[in-house]
C-alpha atoms as a PDB file:
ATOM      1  CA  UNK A   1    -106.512  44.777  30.329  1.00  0.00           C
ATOM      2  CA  UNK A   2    -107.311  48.250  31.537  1.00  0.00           C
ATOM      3  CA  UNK A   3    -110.773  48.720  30.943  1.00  0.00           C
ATOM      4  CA  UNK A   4    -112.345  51.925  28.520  1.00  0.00           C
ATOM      5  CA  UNK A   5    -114.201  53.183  31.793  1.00  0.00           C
ATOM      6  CA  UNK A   6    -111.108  53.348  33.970  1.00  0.00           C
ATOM      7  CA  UNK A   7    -109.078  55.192  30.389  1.00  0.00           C
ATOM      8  CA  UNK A   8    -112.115  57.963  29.746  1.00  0.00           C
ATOM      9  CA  UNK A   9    -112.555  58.695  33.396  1.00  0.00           C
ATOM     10  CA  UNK A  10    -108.690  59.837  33.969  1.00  0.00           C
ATOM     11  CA  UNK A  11    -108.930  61.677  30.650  1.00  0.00           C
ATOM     12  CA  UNK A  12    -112.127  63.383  31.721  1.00  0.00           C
ATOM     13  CA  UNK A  13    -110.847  63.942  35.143  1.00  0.00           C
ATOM     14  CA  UNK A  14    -107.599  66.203  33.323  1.00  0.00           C
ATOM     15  CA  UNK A  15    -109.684  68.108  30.556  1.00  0.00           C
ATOM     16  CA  UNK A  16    -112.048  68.802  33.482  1.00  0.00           C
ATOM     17  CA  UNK A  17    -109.149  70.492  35.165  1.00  0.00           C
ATOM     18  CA  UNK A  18    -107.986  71.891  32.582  1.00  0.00           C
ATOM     19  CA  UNK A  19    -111.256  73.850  31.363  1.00  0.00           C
ATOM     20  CA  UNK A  20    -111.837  74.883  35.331  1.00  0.00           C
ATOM     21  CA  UNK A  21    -108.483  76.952  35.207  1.00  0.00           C
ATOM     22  CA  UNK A  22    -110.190  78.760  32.004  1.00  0.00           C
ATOM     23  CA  UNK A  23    -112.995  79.231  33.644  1.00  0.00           C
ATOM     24  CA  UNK A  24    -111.463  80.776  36.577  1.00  0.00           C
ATOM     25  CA  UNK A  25    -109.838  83.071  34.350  1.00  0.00           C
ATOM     26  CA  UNK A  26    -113.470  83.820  32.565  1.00  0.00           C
ATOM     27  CA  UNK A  27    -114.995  84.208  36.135  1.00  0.00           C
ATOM     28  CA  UNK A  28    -112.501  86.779  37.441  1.00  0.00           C
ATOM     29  CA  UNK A  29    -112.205  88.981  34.432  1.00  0.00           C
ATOM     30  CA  UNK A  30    -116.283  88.562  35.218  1.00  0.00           C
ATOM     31  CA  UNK A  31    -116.258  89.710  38.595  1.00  0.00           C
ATOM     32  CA  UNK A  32    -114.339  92.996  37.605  1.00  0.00           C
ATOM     33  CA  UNK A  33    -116.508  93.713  34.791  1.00  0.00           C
ATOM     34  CA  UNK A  34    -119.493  93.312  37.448  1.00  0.00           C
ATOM     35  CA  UNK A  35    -117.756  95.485  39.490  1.00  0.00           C
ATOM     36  CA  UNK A  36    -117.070  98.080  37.252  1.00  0.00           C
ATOM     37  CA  UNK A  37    -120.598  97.844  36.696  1.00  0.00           C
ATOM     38  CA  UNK A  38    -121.659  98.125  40.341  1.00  0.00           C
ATOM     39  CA  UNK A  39    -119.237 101.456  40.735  1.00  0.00           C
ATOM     40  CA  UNK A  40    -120.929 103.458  36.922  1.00  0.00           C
ATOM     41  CA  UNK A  41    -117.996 102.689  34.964  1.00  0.00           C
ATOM     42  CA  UNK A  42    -119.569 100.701  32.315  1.00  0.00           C
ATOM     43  CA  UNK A  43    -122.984 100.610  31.071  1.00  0.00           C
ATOM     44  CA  UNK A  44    -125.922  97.511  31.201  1.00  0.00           C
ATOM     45  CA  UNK A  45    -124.952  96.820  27.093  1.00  0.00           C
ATOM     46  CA  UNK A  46    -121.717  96.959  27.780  1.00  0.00           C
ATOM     47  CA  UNK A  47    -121.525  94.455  30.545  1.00  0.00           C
ATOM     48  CA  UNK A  48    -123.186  91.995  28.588  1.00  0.00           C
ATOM     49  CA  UNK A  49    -120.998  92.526  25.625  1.00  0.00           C
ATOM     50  CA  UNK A  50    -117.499  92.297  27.749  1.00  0.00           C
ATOM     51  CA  UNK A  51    -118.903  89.263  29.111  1.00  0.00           C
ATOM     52  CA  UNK A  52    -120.077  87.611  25.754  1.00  0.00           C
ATOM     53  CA  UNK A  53    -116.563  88.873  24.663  1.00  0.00           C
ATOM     54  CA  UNK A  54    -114.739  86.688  27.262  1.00  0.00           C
ATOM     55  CA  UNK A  55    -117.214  83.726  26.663  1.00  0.00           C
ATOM     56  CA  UNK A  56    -116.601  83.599  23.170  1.00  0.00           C
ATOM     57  CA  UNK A  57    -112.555  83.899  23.990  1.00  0.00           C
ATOM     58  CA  UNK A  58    -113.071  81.317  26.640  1.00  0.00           C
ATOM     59  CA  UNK A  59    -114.509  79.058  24.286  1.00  0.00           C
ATOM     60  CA  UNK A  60    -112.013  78.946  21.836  1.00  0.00           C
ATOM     61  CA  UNK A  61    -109.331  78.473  24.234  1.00  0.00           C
ATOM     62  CA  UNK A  62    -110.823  75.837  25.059  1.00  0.00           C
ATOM     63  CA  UNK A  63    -111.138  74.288  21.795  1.00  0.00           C
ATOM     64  CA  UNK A  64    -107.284  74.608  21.373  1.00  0.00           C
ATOM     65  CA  UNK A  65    -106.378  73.318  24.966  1.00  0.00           C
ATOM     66  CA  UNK A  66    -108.884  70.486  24.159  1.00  0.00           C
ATOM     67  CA  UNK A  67    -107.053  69.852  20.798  1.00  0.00           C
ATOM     68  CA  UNK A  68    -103.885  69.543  22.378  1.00  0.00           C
ATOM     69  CA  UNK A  69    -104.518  67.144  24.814  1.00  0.00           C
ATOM     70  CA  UNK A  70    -106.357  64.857  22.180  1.00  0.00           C
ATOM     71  CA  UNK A  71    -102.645  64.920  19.951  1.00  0.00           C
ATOM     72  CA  UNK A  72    -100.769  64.242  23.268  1.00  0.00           C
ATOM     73  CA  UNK A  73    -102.344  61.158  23.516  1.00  0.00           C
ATOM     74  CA  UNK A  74    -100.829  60.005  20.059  1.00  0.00           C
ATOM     75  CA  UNK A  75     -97.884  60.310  20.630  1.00  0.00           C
ATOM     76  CA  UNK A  76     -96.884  59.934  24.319  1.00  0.00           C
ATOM     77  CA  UNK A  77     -96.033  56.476  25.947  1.00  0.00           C
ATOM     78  CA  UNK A  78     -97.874  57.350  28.905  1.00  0.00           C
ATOM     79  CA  UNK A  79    -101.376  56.366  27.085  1.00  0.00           C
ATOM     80  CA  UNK A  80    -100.482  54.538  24.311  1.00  0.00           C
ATOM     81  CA  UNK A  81     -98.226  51.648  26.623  1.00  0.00           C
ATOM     82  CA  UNK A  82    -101.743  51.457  28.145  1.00  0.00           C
ATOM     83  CA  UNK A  83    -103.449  47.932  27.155  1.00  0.00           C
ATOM     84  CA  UNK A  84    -106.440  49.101  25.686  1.00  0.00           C
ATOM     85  CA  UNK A  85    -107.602  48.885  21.801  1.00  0.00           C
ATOM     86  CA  UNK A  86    -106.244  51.968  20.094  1.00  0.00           C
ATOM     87  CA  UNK A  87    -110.165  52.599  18.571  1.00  0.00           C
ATOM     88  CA  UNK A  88    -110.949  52.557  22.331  1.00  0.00           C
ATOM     89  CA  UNK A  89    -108.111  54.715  23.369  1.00  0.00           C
ATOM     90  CA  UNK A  90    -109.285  57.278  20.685  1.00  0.00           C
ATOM     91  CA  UNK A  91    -112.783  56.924  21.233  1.00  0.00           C
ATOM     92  CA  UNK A  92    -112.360  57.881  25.325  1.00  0.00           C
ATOM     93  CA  UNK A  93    -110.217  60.628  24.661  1.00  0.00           C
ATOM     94  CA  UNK A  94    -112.756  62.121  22.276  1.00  0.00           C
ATOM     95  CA  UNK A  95    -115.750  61.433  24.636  1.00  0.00           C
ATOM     96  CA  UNK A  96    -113.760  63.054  26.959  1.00  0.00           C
ATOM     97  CA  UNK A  97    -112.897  66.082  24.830  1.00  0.00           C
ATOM     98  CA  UNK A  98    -116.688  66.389  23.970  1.00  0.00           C
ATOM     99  CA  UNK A  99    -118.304  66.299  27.457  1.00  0.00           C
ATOM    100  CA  UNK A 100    -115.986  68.648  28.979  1.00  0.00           C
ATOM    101  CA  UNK A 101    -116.376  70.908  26.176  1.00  0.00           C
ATOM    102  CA  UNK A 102    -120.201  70.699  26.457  1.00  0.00           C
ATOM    103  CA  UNK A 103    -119.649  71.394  29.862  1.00  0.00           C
ATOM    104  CA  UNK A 104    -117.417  74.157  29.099  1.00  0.00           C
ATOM    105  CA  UNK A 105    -120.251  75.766  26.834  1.00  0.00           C
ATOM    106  CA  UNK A 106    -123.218  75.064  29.553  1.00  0.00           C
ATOM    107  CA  UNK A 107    -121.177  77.252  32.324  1.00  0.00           C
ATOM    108  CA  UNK A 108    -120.228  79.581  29.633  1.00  0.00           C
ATOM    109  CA  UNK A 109    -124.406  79.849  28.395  1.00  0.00           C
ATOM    110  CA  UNK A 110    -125.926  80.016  31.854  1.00  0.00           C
ATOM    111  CA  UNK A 111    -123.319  82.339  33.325  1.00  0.00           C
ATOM    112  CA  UNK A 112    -124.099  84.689  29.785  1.00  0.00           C
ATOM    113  CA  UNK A 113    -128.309  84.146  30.389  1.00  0.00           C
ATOM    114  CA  UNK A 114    -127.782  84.937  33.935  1.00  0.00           C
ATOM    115  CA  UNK A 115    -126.017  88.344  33.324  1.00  0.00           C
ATOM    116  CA  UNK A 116    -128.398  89.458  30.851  1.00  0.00           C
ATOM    117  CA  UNK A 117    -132.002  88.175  33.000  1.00  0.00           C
ATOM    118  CA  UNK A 118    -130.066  90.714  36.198  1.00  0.00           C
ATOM    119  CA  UNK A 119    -129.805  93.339  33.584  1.00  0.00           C
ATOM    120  CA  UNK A 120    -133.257  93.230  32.359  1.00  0.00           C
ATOM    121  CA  UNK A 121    -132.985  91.860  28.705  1.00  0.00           C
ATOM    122  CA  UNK A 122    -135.722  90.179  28.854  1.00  0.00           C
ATOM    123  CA  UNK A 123    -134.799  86.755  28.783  1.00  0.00           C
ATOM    124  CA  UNK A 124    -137.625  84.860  30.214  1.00  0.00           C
ATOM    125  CA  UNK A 125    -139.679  81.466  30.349  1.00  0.00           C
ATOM    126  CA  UNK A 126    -139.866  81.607  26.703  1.00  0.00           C
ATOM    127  CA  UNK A 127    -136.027  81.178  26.651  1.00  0.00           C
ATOM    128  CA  UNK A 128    -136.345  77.398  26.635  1.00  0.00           C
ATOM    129  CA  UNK A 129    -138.698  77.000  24.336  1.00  0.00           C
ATOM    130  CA  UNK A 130    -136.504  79.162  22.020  1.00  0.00           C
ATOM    131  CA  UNK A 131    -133.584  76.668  22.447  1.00  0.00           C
ATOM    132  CA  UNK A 132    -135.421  73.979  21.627  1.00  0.00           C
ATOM    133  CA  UNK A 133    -137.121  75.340  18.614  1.00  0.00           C
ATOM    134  CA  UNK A 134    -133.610  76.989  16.960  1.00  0.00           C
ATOM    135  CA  UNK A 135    -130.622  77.012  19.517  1.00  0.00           C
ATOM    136  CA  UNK A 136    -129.855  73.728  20.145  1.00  0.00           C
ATOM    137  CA  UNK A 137    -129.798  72.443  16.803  1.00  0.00           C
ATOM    138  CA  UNK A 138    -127.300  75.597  15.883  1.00  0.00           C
ATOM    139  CA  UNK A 139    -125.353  74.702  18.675  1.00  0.00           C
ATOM    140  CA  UNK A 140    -125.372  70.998  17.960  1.00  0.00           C
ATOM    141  CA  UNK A 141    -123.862  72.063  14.428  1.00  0.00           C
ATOM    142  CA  UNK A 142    -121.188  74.019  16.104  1.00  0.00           C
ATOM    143  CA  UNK A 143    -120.189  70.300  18.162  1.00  0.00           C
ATOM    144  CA  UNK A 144    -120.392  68.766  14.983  1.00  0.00           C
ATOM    145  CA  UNK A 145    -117.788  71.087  13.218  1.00  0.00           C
ATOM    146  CA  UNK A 146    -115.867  70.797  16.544  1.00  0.00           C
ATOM    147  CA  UNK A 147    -115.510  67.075  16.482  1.00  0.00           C
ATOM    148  CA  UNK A 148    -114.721  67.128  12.549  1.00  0.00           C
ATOM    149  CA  UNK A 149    -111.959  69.822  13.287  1.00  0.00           C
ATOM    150  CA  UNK A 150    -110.670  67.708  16.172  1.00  0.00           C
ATOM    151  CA  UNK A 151    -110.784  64.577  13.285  1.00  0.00           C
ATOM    152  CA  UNK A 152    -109.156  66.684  11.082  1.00  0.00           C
ATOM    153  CA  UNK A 153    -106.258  67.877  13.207  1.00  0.00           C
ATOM    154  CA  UNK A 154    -105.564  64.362  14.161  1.00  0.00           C
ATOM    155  CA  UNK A 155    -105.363  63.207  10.750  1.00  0.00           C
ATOM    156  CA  UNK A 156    -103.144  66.082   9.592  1.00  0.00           C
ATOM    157  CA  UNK A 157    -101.029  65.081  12.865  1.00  0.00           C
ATOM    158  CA  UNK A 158    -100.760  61.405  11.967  1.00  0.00           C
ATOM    159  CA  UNK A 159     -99.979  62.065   8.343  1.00  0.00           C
ATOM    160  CA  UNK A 160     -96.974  64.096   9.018  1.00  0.00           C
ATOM    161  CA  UNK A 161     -95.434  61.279  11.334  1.00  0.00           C
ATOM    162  CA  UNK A 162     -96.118  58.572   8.576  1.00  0.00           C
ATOM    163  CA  UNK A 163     -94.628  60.181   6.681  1.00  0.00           C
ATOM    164  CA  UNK A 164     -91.266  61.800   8.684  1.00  0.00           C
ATOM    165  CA  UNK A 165     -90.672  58.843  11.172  1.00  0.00           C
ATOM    166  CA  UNK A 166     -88.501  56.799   8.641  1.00  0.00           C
ATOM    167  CA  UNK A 167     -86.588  59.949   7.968  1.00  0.00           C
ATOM    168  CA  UNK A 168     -83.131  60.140  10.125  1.00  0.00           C
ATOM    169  CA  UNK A 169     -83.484  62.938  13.318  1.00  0.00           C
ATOM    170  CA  UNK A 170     -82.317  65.837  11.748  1.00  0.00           C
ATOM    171  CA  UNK A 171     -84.065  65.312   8.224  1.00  0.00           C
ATOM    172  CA  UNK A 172     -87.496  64.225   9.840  1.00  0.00           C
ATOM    173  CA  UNK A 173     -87.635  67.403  12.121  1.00  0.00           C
ATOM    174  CA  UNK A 174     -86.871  69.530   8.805  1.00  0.00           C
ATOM    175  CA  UNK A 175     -89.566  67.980   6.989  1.00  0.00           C
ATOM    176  CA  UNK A 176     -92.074  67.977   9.992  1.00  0.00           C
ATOM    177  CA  UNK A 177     -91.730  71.889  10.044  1.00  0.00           C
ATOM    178  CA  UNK A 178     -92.390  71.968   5.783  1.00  0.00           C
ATOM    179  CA  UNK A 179     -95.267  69.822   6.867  1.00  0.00           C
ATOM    180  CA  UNK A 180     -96.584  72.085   9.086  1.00  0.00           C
ATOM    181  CA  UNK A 181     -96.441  74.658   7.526  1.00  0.00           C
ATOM    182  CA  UNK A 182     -98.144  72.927   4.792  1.00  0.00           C
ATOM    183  CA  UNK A 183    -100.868  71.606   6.794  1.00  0.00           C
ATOM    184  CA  UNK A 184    -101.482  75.505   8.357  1.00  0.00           C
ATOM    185  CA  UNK A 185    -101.883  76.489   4.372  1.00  0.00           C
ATOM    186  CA  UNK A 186    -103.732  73.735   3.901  1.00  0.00           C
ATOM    187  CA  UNK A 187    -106.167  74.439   6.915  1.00  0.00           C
ATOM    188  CA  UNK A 188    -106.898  77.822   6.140  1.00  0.00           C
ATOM    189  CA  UNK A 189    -107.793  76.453   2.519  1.00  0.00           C
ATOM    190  CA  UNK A 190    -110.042  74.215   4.372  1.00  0.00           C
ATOM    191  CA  UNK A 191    -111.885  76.633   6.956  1.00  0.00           C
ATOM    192  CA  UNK A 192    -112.432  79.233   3.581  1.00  0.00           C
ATOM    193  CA  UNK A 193    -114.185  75.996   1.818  1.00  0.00           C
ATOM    194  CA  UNK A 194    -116.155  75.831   5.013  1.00  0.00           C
ATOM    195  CA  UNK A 195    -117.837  79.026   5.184  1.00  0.00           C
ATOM    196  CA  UNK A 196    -118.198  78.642   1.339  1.00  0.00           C
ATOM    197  CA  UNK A 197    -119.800  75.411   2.254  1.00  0.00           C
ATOM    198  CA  UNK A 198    -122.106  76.675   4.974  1.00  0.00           C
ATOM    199  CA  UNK A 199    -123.060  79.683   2.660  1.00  0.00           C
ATOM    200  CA  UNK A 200    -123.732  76.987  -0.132  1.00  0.00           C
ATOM    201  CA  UNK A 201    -125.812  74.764   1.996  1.00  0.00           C
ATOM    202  CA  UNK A 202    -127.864  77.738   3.615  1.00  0.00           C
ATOM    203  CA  UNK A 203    -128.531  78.567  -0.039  1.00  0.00           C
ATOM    204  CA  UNK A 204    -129.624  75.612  -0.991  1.00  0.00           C
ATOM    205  CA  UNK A 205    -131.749  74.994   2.480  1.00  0.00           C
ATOM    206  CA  UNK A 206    -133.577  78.160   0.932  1.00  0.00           C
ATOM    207  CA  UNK A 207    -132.876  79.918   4.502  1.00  0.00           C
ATOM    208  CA  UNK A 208    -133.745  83.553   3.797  1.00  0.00           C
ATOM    209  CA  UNK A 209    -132.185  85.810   7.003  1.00  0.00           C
ATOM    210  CA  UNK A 210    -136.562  86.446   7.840  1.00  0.00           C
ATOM    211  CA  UNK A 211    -135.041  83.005   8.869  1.00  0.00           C
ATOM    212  CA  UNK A 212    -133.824  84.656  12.207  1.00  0.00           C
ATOM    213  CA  UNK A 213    -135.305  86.021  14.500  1.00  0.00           C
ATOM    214  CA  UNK A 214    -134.721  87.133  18.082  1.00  0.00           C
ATOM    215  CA  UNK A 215    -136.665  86.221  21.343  1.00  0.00           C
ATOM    216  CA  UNK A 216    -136.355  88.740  24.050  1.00  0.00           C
ATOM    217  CA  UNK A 217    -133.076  90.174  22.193  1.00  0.00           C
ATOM    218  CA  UNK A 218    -130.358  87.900  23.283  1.00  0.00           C
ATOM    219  CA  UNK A 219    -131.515  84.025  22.298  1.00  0.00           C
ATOM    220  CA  UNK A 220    -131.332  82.903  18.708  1.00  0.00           C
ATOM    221  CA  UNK A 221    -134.387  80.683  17.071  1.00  0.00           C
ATOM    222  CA  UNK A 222    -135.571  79.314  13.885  1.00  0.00           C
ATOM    223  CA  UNK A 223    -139.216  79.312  12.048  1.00  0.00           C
ATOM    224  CA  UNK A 224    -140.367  76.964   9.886  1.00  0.00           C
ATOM    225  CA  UNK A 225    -138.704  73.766   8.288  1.00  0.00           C
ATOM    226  CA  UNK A 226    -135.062  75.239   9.060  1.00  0.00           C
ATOM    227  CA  UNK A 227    -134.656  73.593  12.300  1.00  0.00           C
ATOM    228  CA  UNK A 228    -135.504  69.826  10.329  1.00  0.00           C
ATOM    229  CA  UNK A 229    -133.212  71.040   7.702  1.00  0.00           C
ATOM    230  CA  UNK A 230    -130.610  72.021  10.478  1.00  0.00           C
ATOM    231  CA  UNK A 231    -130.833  68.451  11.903  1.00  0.00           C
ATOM    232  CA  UNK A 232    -129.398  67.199   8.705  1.00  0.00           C
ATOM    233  CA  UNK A 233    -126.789  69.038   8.549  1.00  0.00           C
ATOM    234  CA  UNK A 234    -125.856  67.891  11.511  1.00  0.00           C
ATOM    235  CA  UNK A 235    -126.018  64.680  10.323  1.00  0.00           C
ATOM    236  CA  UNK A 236    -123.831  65.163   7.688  1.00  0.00           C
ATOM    237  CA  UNK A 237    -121.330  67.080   9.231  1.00  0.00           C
ATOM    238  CA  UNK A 238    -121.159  64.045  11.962  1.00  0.00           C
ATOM    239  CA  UNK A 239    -120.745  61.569   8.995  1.00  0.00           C
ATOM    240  CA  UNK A 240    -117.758  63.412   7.757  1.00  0.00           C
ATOM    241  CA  UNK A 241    -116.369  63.142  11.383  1.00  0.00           C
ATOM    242  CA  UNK A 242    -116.860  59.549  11.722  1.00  0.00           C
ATOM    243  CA  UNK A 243    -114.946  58.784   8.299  1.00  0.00           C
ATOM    244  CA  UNK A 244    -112.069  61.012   9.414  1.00  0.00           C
ATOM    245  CA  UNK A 245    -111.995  59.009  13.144  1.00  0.00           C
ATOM    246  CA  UNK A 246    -112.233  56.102  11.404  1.00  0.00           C
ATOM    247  CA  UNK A 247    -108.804  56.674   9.121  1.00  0.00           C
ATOM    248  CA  UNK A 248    -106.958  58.416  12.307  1.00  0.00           C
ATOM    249  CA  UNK A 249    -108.328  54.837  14.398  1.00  0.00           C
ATOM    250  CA  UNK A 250    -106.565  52.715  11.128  1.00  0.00           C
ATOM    251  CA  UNK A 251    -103.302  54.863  10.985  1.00  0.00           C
ATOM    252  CA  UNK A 252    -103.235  54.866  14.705  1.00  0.00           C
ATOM    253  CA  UNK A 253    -103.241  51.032  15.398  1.00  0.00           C
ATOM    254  CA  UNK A 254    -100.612  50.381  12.001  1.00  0.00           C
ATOM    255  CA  UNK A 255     -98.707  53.462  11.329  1.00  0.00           C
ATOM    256  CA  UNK A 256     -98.217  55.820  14.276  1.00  0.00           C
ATOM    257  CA  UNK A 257     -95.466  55.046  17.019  1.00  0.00           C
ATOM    258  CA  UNK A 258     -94.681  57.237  20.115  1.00  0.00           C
ATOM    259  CA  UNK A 259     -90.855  57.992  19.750  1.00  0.00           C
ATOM    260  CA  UNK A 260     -90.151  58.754  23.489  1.00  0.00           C
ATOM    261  CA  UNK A 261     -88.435  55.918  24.671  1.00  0.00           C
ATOM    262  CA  UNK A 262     -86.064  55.833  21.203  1.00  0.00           C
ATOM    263  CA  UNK A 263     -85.404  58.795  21.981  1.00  0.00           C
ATOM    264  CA  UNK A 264     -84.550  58.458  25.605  1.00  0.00           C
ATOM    265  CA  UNK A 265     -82.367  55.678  24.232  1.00  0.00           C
END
């Protein structure tokens, strides 16, 4: 039997490659902003924004290309014909999704903290003390709601092929597309309930915005209790993720089939 190691290591190996093409992308669009920099056509502030700009567009493509290859693994014969648990085979790919999207945010971070030490923002010694005390835990909650959105799209995915896949061809692919759009209504419901949510448990946290403050104007920390309180939500958000894995891990092993070679047939 193939073992996890050998599974994760491929996967990591392709969302690795994938997220270095993105970052290529980030890095050039960099370089001509640094240019344009170097020649007077845009300002110190502005160089930093541009560049937080791309980051933050950067990111989130690589939160969708990341999502994508977890739901190709699914449904495609070329991983699931591999003999390996399917709790294993979900648990690599989301290890892999996680450390190459960690990675993704690390390049993303330093290459952001670099820019704005060469422009003289002020970011200093004091900058990892400030992640410790306040961005790290924010982040952390950030890979928490990633994971739970990955959970979630997964589920929504499975769902609609439990329920289509004893539906003929023509009468499946109909109802997939209702689905969908369904499950796009549904998910905007859900990301509205989120912010509600966050706003509700930074209300109840008693966080008061004197909550924020800024170190040397660019890195984001917490005072007081906040970060121990931030640390828990972490923990709960994680919890929810688990319970949704744990569902897509059952439908996966009983429910879900790839279709390819029926279709080939």
């Amino acid at each position: 039997m193939t073992s996890f190691k050998q599974v994760w290591w491929v996967m990591a190996k392709e969302r690795g490659r994938q997220l270095t093409q993105l970052l290529g992308i980030d890095l050039a669009v960099v370089v001509v902003l640094i240019v344009m920099r170097l020649i007077g056509r845009l300002s110190a502030i502005d160089l930093v924004g541009f560049t937080t700009l791309m980051a933050l567009i950067t990111a989130v493509a690589g939160f969708v290309a990341m999502a994508q290859s977890q739901e190709q693994v699914w449904v495609t014969n070329r991983w699931r014909l591999i003999p390996v648990a399917n709790w294993r085979l979900y648990l690599a790919s989301t290890l892999a999704n996680t450390l190459a999207i960690v990675l993704l945010w690390v390049v993303l971070g330093v290459l952001e903290i670099g820019i704005a030490t060469l422009e003289g923002f002020g970011v200093d010694g004091s900058v990892w003390r400030d992640l410790a005390n306040g961005t790290l835990p924010f982040l952390a909650i950030v890979l928490a709601f990633t994971l739970l959105l990955w959970s979630l799209i997964s589920l929504a995915h499975m769902l609609s092929l439990v329920i289509t896949d004893f539906l003929p061809g023509t009468q499946g692919k109909w109802l997939r597309r209702g689905l969908t759009f369904i499950i796009v209504l549904v998910a905007l419901k859900l990301v509205d309930w989120l912010f509600t949510g966050m706003a509700w448990l930074i209300e109840k946290l008693g966080i008061s915005p004197a909550a924020f403050t800024y170190f040397g104007g660019s890195v984001m920390a917490f005072q007081g209790s906040v970060v121990a309180d931030m640390w828990l939500a972490v923990g709960m958000v994680s919890l929810g993720a688990v319970v949704l894995s744990v569902i897509n891990c059952y439908l996966l092993a009983h429910w879900v089939e790839t279709k390819q070679l029926q279709q080939m047939a």
